[in-house]
N, C-alpha and C. Protein backbone atom coordinates (compact mmCIF):
# COMPACT_ATOMS: atom_id res chain seq x y z
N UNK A 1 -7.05 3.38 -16.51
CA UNK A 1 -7.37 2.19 -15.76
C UNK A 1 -8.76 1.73 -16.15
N UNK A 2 -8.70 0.41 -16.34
CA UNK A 2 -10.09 -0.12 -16.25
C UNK A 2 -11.25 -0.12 -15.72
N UNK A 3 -12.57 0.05 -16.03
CA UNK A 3 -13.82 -0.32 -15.41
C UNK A 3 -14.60 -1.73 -15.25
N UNK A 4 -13.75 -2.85 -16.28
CA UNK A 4 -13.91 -4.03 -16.19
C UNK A 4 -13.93 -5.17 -14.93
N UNK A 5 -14.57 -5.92 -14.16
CA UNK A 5 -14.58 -6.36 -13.68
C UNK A 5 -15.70 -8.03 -13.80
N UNK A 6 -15.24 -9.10 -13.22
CA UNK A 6 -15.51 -9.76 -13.10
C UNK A 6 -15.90 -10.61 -11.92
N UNK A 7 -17.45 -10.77 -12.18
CA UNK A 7 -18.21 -11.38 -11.05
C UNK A 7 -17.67 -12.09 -10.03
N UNK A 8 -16.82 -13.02 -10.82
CA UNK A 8 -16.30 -14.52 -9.85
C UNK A 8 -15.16 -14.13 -9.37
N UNK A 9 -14.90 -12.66 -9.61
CA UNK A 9 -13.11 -12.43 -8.95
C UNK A 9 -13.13 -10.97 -8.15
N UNK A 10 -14.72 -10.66 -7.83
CA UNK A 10 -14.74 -9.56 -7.00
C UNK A 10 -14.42 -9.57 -5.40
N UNK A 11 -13.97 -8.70 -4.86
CA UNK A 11 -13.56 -8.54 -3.45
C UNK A 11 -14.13 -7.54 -2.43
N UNK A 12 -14.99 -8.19 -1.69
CA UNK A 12 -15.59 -7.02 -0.89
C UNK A 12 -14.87 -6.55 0.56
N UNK A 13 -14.78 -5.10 0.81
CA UNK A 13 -14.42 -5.27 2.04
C UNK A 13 -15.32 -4.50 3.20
N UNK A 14 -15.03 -4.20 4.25
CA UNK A 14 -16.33 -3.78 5.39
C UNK A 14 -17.10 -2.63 4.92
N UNK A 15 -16.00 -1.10 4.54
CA UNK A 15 -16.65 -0.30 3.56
C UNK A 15 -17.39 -0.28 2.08
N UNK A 16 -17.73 -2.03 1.95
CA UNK A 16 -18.61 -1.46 0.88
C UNK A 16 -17.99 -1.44 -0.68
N UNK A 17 -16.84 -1.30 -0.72
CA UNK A 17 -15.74 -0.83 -1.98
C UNK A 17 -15.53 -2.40 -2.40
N UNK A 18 -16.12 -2.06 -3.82
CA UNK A 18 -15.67 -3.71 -4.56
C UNK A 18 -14.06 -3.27 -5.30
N UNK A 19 -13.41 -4.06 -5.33
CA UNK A 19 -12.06 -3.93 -6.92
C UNK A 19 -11.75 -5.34 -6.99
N UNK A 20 -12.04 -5.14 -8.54
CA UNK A 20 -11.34 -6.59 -9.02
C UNK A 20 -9.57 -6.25 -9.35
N UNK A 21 -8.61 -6.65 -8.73
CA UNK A 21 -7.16 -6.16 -8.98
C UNK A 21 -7.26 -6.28 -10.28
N UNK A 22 -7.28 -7.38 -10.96
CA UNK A 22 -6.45 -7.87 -12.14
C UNK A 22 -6.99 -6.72 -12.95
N UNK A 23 -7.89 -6.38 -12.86
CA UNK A 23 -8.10 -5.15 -14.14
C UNK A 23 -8.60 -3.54 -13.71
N UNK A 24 -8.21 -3.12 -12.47
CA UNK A 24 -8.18 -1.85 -12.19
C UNK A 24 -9.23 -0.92 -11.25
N UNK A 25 -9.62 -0.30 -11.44
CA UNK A 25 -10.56 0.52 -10.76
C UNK A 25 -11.72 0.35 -10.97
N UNK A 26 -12.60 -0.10 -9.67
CA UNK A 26 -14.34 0.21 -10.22
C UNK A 26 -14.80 1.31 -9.37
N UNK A 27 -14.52 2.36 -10.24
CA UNK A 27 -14.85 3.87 -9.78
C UNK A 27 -15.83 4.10 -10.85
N UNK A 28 -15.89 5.57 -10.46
CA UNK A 28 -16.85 6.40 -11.33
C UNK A 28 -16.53 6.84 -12.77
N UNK A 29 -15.08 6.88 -13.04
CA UNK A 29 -14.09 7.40 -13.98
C UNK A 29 -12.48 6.94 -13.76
N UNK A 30 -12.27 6.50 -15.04
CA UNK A 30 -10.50 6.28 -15.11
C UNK A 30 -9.82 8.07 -14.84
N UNK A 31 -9.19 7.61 -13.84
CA UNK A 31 -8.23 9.06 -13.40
C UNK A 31 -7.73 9.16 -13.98
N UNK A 32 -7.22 10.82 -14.71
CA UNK A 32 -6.09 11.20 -15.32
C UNK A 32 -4.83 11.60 -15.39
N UNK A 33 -4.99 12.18 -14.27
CA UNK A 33 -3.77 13.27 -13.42
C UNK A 33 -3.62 12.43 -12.15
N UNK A 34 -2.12 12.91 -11.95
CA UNK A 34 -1.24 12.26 -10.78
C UNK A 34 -2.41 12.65 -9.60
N UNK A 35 -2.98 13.64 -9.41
CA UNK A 35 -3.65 14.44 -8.47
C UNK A 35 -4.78 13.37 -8.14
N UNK A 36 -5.74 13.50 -9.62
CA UNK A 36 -6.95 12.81 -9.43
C UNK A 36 -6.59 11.24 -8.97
N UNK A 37 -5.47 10.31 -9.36
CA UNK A 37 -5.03 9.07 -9.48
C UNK A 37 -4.61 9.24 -7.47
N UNK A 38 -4.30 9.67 -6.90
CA UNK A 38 -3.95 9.96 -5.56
C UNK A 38 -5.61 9.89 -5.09
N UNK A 39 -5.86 10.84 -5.11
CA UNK A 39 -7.39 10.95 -4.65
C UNK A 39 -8.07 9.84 -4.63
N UNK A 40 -7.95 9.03 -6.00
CA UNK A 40 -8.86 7.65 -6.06
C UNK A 40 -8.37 6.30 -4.72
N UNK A 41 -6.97 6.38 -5.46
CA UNK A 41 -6.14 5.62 -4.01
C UNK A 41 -6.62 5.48 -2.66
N UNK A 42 -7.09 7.19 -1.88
CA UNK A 42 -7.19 7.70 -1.08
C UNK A 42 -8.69 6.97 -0.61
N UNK A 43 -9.95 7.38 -1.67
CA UNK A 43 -10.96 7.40 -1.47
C UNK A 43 -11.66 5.82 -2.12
N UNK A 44 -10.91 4.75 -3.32
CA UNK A 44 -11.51 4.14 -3.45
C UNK A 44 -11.40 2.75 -3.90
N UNK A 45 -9.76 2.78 -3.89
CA UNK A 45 -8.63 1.78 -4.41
C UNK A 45 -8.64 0.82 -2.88
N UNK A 46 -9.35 -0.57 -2.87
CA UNK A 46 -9.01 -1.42 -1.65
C UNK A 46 -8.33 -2.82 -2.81
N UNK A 47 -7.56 -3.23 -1.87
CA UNK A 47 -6.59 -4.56 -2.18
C UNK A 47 -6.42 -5.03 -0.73
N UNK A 48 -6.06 -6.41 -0.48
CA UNK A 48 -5.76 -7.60 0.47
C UNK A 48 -4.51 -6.95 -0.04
N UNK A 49 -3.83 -6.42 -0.92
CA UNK A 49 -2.32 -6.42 -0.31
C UNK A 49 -1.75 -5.40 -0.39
N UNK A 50 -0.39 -4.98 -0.27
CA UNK A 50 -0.38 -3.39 -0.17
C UNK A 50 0.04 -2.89 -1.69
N UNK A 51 -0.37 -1.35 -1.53
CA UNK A 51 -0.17 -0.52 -2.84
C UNK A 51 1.14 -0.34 -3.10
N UNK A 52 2.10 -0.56 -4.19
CA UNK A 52 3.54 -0.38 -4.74
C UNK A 52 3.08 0.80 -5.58
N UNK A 53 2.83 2.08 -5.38
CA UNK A 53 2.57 3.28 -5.71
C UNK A 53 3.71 3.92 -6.45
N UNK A 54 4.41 3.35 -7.95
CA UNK A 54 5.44 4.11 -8.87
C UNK A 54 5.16 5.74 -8.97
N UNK A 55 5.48 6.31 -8.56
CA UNK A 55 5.66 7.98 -9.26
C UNK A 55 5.04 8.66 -8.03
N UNK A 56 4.81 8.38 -6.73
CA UNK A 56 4.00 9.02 -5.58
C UNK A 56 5.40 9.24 -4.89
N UNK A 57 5.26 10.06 -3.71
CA UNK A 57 5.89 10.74 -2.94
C UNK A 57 4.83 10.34 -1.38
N UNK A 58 5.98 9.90 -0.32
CA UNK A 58 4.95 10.17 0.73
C UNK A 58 4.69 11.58 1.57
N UNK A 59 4.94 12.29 0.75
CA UNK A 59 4.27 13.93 0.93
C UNK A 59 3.08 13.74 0.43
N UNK A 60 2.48 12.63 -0.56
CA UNK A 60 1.14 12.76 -0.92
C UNK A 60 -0.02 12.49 -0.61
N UNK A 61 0.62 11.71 0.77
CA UNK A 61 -0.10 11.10 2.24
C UNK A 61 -0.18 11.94 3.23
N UNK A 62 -0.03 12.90 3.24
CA UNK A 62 0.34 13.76 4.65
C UNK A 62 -0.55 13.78 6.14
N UNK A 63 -1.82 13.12 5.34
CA UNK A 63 -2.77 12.98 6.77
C UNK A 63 -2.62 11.01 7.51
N UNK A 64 -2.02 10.40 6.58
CA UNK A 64 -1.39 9.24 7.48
C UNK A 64 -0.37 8.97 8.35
N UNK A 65 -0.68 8.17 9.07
CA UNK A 65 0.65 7.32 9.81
C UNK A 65 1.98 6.74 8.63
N UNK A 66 3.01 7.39 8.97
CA UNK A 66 4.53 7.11 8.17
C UNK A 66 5.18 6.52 9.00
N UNK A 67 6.23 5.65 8.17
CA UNK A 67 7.14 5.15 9.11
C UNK A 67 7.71 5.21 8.03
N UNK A 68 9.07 5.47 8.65
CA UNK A 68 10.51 5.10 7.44
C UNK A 68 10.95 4.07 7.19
N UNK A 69 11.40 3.88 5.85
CA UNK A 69 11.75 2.25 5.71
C UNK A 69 13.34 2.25 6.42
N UNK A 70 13.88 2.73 7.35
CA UNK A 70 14.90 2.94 7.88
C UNK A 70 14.78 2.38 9.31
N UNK A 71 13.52 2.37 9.64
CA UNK A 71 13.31 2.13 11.23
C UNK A 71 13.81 0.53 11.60
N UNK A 72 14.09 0.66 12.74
CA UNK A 72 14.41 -0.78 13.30
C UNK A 72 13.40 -1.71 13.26
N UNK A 73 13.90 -3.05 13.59
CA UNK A 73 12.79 -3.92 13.63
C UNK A 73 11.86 -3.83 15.08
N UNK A 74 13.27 -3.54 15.69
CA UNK A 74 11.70 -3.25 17.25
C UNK A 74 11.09 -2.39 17.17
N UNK A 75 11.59 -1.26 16.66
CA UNK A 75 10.31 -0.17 16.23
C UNK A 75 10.09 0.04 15.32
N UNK A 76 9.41 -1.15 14.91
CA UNK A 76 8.31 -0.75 14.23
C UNK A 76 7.20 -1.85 14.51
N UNK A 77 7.56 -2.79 15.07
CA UNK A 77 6.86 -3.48 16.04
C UNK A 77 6.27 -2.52 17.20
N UNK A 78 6.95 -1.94 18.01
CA UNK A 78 6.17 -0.76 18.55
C UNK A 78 5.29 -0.10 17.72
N UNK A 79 5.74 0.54 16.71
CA UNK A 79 4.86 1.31 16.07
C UNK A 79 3.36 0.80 15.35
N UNK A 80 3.88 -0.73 14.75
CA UNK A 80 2.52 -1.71 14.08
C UNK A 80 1.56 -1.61 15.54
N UNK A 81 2.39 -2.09 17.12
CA UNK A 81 1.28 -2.26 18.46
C UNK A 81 0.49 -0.75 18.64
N UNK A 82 0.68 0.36 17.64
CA UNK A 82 0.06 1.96 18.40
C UNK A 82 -0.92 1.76 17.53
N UNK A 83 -1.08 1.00 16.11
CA UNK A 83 -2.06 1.54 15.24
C UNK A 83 -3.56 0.99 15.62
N UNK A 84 -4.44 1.82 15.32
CA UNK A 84 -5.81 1.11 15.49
C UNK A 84 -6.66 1.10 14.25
N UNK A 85 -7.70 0.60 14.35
CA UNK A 85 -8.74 0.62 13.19
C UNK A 85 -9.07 2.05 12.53
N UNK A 86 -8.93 3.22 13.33
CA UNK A 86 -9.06 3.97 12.79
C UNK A 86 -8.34 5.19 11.67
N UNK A 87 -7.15 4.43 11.79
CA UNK A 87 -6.20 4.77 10.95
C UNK A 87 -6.75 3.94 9.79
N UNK A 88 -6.17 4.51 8.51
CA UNK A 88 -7.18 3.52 6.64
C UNK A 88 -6.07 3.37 6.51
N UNK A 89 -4.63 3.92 6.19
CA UNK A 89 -3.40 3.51 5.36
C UNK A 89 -2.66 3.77 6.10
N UNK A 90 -0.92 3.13 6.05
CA UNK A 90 -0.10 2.66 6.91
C UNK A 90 1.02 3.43 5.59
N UNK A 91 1.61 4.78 5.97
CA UNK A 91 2.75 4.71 4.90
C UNK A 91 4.09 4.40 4.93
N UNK A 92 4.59 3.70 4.32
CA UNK A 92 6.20 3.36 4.31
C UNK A 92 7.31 4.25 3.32
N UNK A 93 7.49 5.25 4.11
CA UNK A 93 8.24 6.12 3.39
C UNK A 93 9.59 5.68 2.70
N UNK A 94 10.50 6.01 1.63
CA UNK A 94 11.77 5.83 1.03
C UNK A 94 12.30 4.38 0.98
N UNK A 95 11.49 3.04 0.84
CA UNK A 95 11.68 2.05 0.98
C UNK A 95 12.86 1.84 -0.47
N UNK A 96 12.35 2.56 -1.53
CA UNK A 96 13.67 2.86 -2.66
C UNK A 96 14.68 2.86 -2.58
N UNK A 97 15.17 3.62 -1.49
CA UNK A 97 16.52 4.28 -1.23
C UNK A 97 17.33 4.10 -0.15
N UNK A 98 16.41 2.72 0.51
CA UNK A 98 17.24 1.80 1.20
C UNK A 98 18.00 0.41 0.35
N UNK A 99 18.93 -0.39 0.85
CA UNK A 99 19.80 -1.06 0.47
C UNK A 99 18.45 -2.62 0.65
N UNK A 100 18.41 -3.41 -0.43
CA UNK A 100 17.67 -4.23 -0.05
C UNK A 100 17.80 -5.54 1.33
N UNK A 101 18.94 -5.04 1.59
CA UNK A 101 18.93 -5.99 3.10
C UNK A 101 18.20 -4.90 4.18
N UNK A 102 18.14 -3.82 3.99
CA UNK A 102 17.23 -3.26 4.49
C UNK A 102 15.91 -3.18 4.65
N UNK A 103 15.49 -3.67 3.28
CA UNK A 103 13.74 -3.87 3.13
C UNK A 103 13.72 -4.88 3.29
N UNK A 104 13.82 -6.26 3.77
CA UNK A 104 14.11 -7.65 4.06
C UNK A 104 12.56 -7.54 5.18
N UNK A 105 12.87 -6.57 6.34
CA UNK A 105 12.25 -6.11 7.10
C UNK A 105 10.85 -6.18 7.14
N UNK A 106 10.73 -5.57 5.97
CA UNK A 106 9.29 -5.46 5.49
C UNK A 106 8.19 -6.42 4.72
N UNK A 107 9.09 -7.69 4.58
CA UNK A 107 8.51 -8.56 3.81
C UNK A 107 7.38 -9.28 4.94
N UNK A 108 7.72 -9.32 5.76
CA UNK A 108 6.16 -10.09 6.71
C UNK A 108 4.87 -9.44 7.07
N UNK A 109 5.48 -7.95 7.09
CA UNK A 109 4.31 -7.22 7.07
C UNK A 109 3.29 -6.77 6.03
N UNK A 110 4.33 -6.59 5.05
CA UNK A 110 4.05 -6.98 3.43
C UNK A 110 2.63 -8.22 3.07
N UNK A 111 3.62 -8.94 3.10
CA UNK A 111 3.18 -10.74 2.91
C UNK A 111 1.87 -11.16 3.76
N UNK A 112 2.53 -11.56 5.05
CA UNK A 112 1.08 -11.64 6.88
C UNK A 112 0.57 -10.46 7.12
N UNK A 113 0.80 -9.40 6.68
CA UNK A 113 0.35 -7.99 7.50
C UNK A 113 0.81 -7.72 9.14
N UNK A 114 1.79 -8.84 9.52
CA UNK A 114 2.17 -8.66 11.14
C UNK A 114 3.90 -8.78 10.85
N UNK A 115 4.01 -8.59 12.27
CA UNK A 115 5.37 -8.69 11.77
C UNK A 115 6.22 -9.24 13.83
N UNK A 116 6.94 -10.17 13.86
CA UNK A 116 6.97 -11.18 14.70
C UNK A 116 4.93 -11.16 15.08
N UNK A 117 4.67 -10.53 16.62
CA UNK A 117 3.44 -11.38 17.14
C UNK A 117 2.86 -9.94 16.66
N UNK A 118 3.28 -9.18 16.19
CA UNK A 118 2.50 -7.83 16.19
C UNK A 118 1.57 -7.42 15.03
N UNK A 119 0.01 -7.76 14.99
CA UNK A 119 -0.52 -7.33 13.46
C UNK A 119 -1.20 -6.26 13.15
N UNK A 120 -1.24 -5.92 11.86
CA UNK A 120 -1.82 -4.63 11.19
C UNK A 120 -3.13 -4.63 11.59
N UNK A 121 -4.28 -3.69 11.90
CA UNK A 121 -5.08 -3.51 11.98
C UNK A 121 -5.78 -4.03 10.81
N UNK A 122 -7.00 -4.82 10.62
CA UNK A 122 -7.23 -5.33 9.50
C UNK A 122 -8.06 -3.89 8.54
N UNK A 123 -8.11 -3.45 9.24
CA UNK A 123 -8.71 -2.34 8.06
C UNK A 123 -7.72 -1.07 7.87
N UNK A 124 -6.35 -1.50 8.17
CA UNK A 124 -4.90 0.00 7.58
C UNK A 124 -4.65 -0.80 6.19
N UNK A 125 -4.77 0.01 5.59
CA UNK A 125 -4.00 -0.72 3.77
C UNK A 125 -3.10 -0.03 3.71
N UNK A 126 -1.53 -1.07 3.48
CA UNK A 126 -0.34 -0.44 3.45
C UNK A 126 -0.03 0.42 1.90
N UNK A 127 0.63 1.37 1.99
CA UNK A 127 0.96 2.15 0.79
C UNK A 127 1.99 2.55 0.85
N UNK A 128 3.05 1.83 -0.48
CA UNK A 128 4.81 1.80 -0.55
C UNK A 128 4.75 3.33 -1.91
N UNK A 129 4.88 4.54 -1.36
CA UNK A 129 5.15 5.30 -2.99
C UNK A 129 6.70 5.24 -3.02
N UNK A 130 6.95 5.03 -4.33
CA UNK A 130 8.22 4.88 -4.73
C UNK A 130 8.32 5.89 -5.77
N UNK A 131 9.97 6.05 -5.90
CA UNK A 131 10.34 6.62 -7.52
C UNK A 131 10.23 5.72 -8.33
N UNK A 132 10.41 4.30 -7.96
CA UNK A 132 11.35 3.76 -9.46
C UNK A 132 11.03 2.17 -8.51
N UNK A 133 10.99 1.44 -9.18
CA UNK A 133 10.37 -0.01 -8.85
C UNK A 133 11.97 -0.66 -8.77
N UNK A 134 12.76 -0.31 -9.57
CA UNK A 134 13.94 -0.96 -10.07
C UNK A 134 14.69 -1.33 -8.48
N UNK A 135 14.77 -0.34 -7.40
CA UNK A 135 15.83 -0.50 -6.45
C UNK A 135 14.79 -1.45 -5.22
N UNK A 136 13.66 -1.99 -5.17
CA UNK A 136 13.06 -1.91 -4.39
C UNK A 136 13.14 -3.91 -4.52
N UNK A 137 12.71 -4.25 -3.18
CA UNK A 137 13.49 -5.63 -3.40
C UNK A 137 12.37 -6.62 -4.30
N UNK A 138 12.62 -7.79 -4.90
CA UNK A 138 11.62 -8.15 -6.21
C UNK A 138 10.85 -9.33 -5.05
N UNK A 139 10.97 -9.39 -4.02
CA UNK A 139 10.41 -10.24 -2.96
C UNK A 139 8.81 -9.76 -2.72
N UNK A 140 9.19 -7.66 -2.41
CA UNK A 140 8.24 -7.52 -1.90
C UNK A 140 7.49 -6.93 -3.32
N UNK A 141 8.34 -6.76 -4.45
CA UNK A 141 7.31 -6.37 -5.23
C UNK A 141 6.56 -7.42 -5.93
N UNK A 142 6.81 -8.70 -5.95
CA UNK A 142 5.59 -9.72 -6.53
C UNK A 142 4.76 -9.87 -5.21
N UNK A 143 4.59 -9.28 -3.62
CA UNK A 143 3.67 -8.80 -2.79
C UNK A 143 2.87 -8.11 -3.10
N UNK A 144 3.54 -7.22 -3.82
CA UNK A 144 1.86 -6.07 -3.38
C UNK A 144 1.67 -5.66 -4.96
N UNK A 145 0.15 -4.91 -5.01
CA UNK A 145 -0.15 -4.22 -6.30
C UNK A 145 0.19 -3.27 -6.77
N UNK A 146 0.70 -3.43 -8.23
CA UNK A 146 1.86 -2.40 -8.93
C UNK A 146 0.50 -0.79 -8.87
N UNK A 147 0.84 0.29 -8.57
CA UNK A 147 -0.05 0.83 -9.50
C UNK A 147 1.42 2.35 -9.77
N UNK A 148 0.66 2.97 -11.17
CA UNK A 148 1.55 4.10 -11.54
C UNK A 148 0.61 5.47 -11.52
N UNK A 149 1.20 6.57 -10.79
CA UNK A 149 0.57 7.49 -10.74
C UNK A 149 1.24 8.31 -11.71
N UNK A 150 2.15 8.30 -12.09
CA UNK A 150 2.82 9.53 -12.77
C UNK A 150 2.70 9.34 -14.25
């Protein structure tokens, strides 16, 4: 991943953490390993939209809030009303290996970050790990930022 960035297309957010998307990481070092590439995510990867994480597992989140991409629409409206600021990432587990009228669901929260009157905490950054980009609906993947860990 890149260290390149550009002045007129930087993004700041409350913590401090600049990233220009279009060209990758402004860290300390391009990660190598699935391990180190997680870690960066964790500690230094911010985007306005959510992470499409190819080759992650949400076992690789284990200290976040999960929700299954299986859950109903009222709950998870319940679940978006429990989160607070102090939660950093929002994970959406097996969104892959649902049927895409299933992830339909997810496109407002995706897209607005709310979903009917209910919104994301502005400082949870959502994170989709997937196997495989292919099954996942092409709505929400021109939403969020591709990245590949594996």
């Amino acid at each position: 991943m890149s260290l390149k960035v550009s002045e007129n297309n930087q993004r700041k957010r409350d913590n401090g953490l600049i990233i220009e998307p279009d060209f990758g990481w402004l860290g300390p070092k391009p990660a190598n390993t699935k391990a180190e590439k997680i870690h960066q995510i964790k500690t230094e990867f911010i985007d306005e939209r959510a992470l499409l994480i190819e080759g992650a597992k949400a076992s690789d989140f284990p200290e976040y809030p999960h929700v299954s991409a299986t859950i109903s629409v009222q709950d998870l409206i319940r679940y978006v009303d429990t989160l607070n600021e102090t939660n950093s990432f929002l994970v959406i587990e097996d969104l892959d290996k649902v049927p895409t009228s299933e992830q339909e669901k997810f496109v407002p929260l995706v897209k607005d970050r709310q979903i009917l009157s209910s919104k994301l905490p502005s400082k949870i950054q959502i994170l989709i790990p997937i196997k495989d980009t292919e099954p996942v609906l092409r709505e929400i993947q021109s939403l969020t930022f591709p990245l590949k860990v594996a």
